[in-house]
PDB file of N, CA and C in Angstrom:
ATOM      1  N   UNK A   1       0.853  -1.175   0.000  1.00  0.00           N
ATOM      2  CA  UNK A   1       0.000   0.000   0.000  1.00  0.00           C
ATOM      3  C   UNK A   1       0.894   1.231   0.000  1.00  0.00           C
ATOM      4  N   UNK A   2       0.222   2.127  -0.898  1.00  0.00           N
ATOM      5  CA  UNK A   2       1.370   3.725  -0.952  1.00  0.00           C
ATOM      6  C   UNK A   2       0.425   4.944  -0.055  1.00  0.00           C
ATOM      7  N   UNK A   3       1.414   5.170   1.396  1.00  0.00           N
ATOM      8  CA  UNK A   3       0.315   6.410   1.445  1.00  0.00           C
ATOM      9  C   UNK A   3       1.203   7.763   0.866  1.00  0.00           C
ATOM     10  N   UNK A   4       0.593   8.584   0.336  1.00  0.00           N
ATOM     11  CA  UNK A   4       0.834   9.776  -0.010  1.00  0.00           C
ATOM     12  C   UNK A   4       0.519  10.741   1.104  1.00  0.00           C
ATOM     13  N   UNK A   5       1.632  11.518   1.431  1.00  0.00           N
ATOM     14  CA  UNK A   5       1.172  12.478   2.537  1.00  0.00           C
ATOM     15  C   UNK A   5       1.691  14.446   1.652  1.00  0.00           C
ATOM     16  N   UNK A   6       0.980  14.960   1.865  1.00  0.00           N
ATOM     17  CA  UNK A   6       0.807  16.141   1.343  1.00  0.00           C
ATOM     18  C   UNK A   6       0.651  17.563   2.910  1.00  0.00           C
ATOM     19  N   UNK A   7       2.184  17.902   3.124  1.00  0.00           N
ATOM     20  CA  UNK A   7       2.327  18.913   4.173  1.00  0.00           C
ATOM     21  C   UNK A   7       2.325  20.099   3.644  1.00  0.00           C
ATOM     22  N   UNK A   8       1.503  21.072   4.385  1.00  0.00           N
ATOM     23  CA  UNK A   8       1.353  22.501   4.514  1.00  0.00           C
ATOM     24  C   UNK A   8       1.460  23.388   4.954  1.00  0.00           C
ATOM     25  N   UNK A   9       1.842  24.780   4.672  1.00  0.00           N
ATOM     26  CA  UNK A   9       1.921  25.783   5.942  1.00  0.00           C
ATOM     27  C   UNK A   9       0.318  26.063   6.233  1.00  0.00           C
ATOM     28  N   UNK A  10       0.488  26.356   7.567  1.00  0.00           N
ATOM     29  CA  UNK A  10      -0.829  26.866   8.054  1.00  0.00           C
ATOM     30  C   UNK A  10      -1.282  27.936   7.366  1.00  0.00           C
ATOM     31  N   UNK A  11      -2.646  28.326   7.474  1.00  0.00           N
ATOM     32  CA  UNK A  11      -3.018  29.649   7.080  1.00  0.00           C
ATOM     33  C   UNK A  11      -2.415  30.441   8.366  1.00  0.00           C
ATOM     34  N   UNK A  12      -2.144  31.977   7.579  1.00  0.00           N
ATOM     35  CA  UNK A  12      -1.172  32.809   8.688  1.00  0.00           C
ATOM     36  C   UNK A  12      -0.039  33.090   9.176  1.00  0.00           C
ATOM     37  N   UNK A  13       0.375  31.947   8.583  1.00  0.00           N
ATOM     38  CA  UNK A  13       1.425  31.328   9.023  1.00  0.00           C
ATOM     39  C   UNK A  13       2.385  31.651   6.872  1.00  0.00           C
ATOM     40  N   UNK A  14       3.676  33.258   7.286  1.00  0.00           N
ATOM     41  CA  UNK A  14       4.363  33.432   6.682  1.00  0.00           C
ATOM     42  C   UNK A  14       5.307  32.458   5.713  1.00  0.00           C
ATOM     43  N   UNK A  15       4.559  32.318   4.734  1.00  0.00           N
ATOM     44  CA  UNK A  15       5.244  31.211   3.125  1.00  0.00           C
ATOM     45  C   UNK A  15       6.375  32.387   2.537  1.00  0.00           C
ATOM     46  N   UNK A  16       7.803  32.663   2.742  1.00  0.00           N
ATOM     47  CA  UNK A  16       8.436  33.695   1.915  1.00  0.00           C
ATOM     48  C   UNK A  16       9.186  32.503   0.375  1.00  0.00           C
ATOM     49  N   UNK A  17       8.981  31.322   0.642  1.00  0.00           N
ATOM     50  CA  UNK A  17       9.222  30.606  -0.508  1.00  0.00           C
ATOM     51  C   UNK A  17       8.147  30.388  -1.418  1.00  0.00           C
ATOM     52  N   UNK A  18       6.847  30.396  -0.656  1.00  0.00           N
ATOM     53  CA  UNK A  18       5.621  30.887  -1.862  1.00  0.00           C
ATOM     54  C   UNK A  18       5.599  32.332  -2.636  1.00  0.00           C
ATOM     55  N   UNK A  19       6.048  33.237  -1.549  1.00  0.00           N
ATOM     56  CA  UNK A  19       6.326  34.626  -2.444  1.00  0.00           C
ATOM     57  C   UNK A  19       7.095  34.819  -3.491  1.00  0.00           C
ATOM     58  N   UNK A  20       8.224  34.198  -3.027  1.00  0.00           N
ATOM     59  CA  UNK A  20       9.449  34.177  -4.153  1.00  0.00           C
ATOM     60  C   UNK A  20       9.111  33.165  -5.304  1.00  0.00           C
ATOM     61  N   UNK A  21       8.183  32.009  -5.136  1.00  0.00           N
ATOM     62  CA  UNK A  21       7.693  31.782  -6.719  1.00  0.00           C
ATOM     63  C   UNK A  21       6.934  32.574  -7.513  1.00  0.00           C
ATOM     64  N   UNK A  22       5.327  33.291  -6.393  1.00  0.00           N
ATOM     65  CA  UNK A  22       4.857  34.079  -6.740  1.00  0.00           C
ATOM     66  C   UNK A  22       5.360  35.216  -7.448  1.00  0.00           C
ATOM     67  N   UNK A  23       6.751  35.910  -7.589  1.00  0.00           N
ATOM     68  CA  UNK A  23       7.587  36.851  -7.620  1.00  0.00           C
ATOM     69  C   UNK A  23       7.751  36.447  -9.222  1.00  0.00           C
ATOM     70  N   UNK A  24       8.532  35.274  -8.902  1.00  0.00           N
ATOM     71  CA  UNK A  24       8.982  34.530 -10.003  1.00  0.00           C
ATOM     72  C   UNK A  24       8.199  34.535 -11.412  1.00  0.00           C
ATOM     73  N   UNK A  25       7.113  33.612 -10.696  1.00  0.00           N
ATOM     74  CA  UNK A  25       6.183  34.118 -11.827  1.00  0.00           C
ATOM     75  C   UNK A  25       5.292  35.065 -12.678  1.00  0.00           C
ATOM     76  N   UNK A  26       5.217  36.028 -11.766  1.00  0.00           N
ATOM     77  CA  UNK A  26       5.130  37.331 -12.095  1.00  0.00           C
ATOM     78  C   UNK A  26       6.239  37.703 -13.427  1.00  0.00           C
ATOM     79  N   UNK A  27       7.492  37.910 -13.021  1.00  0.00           N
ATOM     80  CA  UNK A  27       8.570  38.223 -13.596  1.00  0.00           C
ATOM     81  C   UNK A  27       8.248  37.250 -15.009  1.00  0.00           C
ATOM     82  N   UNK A  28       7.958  36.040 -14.943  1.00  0.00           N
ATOM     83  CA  UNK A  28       7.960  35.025 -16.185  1.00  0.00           C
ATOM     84  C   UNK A  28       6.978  35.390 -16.658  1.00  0.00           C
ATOM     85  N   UNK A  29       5.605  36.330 -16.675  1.00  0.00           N
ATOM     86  CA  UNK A  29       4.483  36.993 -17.027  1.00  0.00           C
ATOM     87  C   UNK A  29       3.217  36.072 -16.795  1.00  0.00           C
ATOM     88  N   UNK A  30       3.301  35.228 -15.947  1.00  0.00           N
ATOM     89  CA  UNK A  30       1.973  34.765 -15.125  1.00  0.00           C
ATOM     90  C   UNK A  30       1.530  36.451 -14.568  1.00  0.00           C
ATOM     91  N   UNK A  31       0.718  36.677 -14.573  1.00  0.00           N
ATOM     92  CA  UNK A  31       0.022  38.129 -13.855  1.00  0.00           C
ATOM     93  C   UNK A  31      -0.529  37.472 -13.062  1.00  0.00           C
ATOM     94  N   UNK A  32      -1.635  36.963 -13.570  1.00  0.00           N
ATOM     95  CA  UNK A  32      -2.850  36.654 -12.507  1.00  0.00           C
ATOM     96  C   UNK A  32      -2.910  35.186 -11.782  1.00  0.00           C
ATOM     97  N   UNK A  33      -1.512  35.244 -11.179  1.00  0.00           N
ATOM     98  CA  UNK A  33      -1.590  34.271  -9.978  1.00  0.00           C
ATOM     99  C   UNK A  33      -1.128  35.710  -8.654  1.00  0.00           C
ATOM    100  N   UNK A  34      -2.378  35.503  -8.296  1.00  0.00           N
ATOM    101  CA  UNK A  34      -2.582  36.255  -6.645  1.00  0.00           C
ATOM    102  C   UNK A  34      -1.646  35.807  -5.384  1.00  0.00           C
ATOM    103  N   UNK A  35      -2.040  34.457  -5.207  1.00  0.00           N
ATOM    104  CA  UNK A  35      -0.928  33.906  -3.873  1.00  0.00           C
ATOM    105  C   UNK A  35      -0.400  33.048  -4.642  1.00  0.00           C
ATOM    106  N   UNK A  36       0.635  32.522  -3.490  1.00  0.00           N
ATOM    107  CA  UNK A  36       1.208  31.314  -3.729  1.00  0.00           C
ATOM    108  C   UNK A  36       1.752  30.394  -2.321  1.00  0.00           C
ATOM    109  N   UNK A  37       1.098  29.480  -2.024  1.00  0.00           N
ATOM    110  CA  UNK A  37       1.672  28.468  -0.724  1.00  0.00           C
ATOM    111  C   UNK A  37       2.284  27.195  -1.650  1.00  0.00           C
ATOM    112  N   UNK A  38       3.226  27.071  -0.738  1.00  0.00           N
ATOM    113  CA  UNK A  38       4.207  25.630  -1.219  1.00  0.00           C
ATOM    114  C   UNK A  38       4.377  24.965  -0.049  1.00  0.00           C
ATOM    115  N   UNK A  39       4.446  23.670  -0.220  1.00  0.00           N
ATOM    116  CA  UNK A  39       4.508  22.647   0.796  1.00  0.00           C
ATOM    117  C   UNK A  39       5.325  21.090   0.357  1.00  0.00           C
ATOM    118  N   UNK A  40       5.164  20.420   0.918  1.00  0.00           N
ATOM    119  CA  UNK A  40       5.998  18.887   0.601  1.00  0.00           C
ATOM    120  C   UNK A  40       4.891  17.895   0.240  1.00  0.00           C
ATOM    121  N   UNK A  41       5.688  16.829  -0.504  1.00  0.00           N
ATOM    122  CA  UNK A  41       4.898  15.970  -0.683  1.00  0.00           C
ATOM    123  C   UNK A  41       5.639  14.425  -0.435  1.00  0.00           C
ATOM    124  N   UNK A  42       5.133  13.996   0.207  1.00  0.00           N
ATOM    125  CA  UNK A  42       5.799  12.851   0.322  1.00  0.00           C
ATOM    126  C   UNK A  42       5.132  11.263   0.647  1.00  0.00           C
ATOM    127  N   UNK A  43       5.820  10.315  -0.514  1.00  0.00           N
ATOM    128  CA  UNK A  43       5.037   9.003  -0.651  1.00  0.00           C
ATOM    129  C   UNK A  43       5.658   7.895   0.102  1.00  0.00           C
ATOM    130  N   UNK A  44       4.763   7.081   0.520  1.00  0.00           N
ATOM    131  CA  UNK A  44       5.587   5.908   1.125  1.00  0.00           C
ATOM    132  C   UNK A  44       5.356   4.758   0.751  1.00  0.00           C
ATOM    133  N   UNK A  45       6.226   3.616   0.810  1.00  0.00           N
ATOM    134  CA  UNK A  45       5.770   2.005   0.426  1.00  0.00           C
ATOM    135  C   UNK A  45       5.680   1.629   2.038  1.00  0.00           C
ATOM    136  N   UNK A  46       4.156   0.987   2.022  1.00  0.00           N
ATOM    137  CA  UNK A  46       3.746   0.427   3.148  1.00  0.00           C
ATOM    138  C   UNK A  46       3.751  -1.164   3.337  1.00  0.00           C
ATOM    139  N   UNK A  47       4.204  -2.190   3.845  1.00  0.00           N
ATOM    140  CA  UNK A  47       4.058  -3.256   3.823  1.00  0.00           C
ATOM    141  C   UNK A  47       2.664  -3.728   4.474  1.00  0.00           C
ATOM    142  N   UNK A  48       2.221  -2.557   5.242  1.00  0.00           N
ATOM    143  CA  UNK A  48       0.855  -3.190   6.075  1.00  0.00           C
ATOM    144  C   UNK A  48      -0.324  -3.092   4.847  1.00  0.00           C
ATOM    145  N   UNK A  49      -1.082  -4.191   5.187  1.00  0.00           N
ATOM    146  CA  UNK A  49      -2.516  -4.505   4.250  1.00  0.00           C
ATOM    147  C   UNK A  49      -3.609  -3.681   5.098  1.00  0.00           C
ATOM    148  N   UNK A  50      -3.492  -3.421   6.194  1.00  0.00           N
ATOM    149  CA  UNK A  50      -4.672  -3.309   6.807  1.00  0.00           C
ATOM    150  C   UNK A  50      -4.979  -0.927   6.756  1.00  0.00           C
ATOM    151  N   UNK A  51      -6.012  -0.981   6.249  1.00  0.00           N
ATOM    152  CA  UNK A  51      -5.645   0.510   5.831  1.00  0.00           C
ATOM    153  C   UNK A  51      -5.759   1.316   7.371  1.00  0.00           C
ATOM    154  N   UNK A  52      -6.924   0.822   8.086  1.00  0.00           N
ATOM    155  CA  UNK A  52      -6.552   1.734   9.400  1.00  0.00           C
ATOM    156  C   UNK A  52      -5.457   1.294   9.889  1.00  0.00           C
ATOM    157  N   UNK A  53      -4.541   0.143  10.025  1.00  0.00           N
ATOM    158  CA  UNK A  53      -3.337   0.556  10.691  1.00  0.00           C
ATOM    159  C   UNK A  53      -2.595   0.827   9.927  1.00  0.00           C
ATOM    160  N   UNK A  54      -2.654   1.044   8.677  1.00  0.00           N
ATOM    161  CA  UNK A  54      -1.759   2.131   7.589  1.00  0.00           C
ATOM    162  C   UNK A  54      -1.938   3.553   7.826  1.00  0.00           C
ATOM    163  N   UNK A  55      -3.117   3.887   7.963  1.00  0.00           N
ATOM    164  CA  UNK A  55      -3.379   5.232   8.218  1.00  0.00           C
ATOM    165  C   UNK A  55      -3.091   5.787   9.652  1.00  0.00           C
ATOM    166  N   UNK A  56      -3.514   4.670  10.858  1.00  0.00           N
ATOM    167  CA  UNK A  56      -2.941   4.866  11.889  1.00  0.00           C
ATOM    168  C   UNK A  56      -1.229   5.062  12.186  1.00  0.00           C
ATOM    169  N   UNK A  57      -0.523   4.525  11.437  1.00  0.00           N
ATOM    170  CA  UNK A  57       0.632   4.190  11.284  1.00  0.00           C
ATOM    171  C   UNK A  57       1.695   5.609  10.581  1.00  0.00           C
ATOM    172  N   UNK A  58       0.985   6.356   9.700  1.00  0.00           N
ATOM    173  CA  UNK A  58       1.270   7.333   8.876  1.00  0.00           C
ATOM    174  C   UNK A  58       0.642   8.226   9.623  1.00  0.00           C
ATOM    175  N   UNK A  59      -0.094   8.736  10.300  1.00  0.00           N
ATOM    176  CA  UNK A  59      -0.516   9.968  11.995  1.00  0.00           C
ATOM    177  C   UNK A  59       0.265   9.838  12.073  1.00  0.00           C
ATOM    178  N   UNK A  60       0.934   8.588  12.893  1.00  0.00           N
ATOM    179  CA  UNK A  60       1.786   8.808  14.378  1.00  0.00           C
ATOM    180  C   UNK A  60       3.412   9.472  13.562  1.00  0.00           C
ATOM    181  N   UNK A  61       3.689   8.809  12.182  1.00  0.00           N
ATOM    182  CA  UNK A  61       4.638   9.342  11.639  1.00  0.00           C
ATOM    183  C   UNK A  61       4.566  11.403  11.365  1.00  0.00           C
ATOM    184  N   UNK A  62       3.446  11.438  10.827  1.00  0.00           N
ATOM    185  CA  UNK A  62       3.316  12.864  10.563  1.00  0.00           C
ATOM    186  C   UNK A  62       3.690  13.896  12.086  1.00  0.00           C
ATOM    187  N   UNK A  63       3.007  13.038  12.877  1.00  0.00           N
ATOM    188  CA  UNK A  63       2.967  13.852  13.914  1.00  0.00           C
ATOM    189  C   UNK A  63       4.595  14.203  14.523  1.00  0.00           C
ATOM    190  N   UNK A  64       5.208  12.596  14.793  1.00  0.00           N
ATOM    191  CA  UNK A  64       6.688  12.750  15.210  1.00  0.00           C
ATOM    192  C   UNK A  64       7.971  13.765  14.262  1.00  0.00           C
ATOM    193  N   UNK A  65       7.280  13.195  12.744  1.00  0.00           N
ATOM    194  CA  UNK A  65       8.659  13.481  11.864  1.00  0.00           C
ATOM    195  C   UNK A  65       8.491  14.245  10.712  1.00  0.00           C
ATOM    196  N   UNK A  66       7.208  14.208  10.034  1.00  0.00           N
ATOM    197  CA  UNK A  66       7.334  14.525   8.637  1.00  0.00           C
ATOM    198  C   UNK A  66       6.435  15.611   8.512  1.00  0.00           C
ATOM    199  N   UNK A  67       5.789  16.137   9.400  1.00  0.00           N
ATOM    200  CA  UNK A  67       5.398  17.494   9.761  1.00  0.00           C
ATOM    201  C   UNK A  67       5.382  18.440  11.158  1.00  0.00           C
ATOM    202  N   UNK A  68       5.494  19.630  11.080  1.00  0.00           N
ATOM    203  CA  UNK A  68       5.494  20.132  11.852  1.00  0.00           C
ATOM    204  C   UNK A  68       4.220  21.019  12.623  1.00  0.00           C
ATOM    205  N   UNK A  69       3.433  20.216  13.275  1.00  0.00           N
ATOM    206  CA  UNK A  69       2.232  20.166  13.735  1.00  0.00           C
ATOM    207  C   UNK A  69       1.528  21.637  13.986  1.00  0.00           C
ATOM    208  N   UNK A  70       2.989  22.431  14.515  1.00  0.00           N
ATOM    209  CA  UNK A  70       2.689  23.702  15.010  1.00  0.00           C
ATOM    210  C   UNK A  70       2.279  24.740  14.385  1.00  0.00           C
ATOM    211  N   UNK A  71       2.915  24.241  12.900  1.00  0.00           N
ATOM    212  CA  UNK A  71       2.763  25.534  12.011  1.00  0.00           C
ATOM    213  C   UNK A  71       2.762  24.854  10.535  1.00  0.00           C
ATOM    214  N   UNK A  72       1.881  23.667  10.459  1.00  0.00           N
ATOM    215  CA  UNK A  72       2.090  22.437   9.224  1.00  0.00           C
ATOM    216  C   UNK A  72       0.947  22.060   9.538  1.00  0.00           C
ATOM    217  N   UNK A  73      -0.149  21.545   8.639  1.00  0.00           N
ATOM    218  CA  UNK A  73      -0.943  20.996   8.199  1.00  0.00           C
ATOM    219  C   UNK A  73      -0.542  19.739   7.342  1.00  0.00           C
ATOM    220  N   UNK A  74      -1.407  18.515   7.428  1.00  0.00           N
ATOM    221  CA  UNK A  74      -0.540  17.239   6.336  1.00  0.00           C
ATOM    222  C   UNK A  74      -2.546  16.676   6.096  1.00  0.00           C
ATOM    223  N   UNK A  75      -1.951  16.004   5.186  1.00  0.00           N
ATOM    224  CA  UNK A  75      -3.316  14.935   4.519  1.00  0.00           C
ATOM    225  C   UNK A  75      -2.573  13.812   4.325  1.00  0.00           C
ATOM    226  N   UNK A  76      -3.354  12.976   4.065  1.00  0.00           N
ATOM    227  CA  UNK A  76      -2.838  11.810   4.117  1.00  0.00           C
ATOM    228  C   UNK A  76      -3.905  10.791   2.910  1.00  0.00           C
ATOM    229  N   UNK A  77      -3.465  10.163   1.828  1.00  0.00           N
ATOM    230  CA  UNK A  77      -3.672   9.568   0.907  1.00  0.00           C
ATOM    231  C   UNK A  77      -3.415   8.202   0.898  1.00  0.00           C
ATOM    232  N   UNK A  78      -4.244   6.971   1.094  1.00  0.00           N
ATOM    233  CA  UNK A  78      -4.069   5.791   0.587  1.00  0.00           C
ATOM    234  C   UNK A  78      -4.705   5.012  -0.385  1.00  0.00           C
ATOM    235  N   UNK A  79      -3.471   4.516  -1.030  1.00  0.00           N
ATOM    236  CA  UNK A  79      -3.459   3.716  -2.700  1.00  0.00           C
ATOM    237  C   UNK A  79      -3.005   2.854  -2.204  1.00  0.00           C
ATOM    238  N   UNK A  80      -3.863   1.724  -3.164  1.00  0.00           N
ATOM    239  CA  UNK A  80      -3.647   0.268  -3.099  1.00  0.00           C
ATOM    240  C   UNK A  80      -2.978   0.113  -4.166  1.00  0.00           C
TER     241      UNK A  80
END
């Protein structure tokens, strides 16, 4: 099983690497992109079959390691 996890900055919470694409693209003549938030994405190979303890399993990870709870938002995606 692959879960896909997809981390975010919070709303409020200062993106200056979303600006600087936003910037970017401006400069490349995108105009009318208004904001811009950037975040991570990251997939995993799961050996477990069972999807709640896949999904249970991928929380407890988000929470310890692969996001930062305080000021990060994550989702979490499972593919069979």
């Amino acid at each position: 099983m692959k879960a896909r996890v997809h981390v975010t900055l919070k709303n409020g919470v200062l993106d200056p690497q979303g600006k600087a694409i936003q910037h970017a693209l401006t400069a490349l003549g995108f105009a009318g992109v208004e904001d811009v938030r950037q975040g991570k994405f990251i997939e995993l190979e799961l050996v477990e079959a069972d999807e709640a303890k896949a999904r249970a399993a991928v929380e407890e990870m988000c929470k310890k390691l692969l996001a930062n709870t305080v000021i990060e938002n994550y989702a979490i995606d499972l593919v069979r």
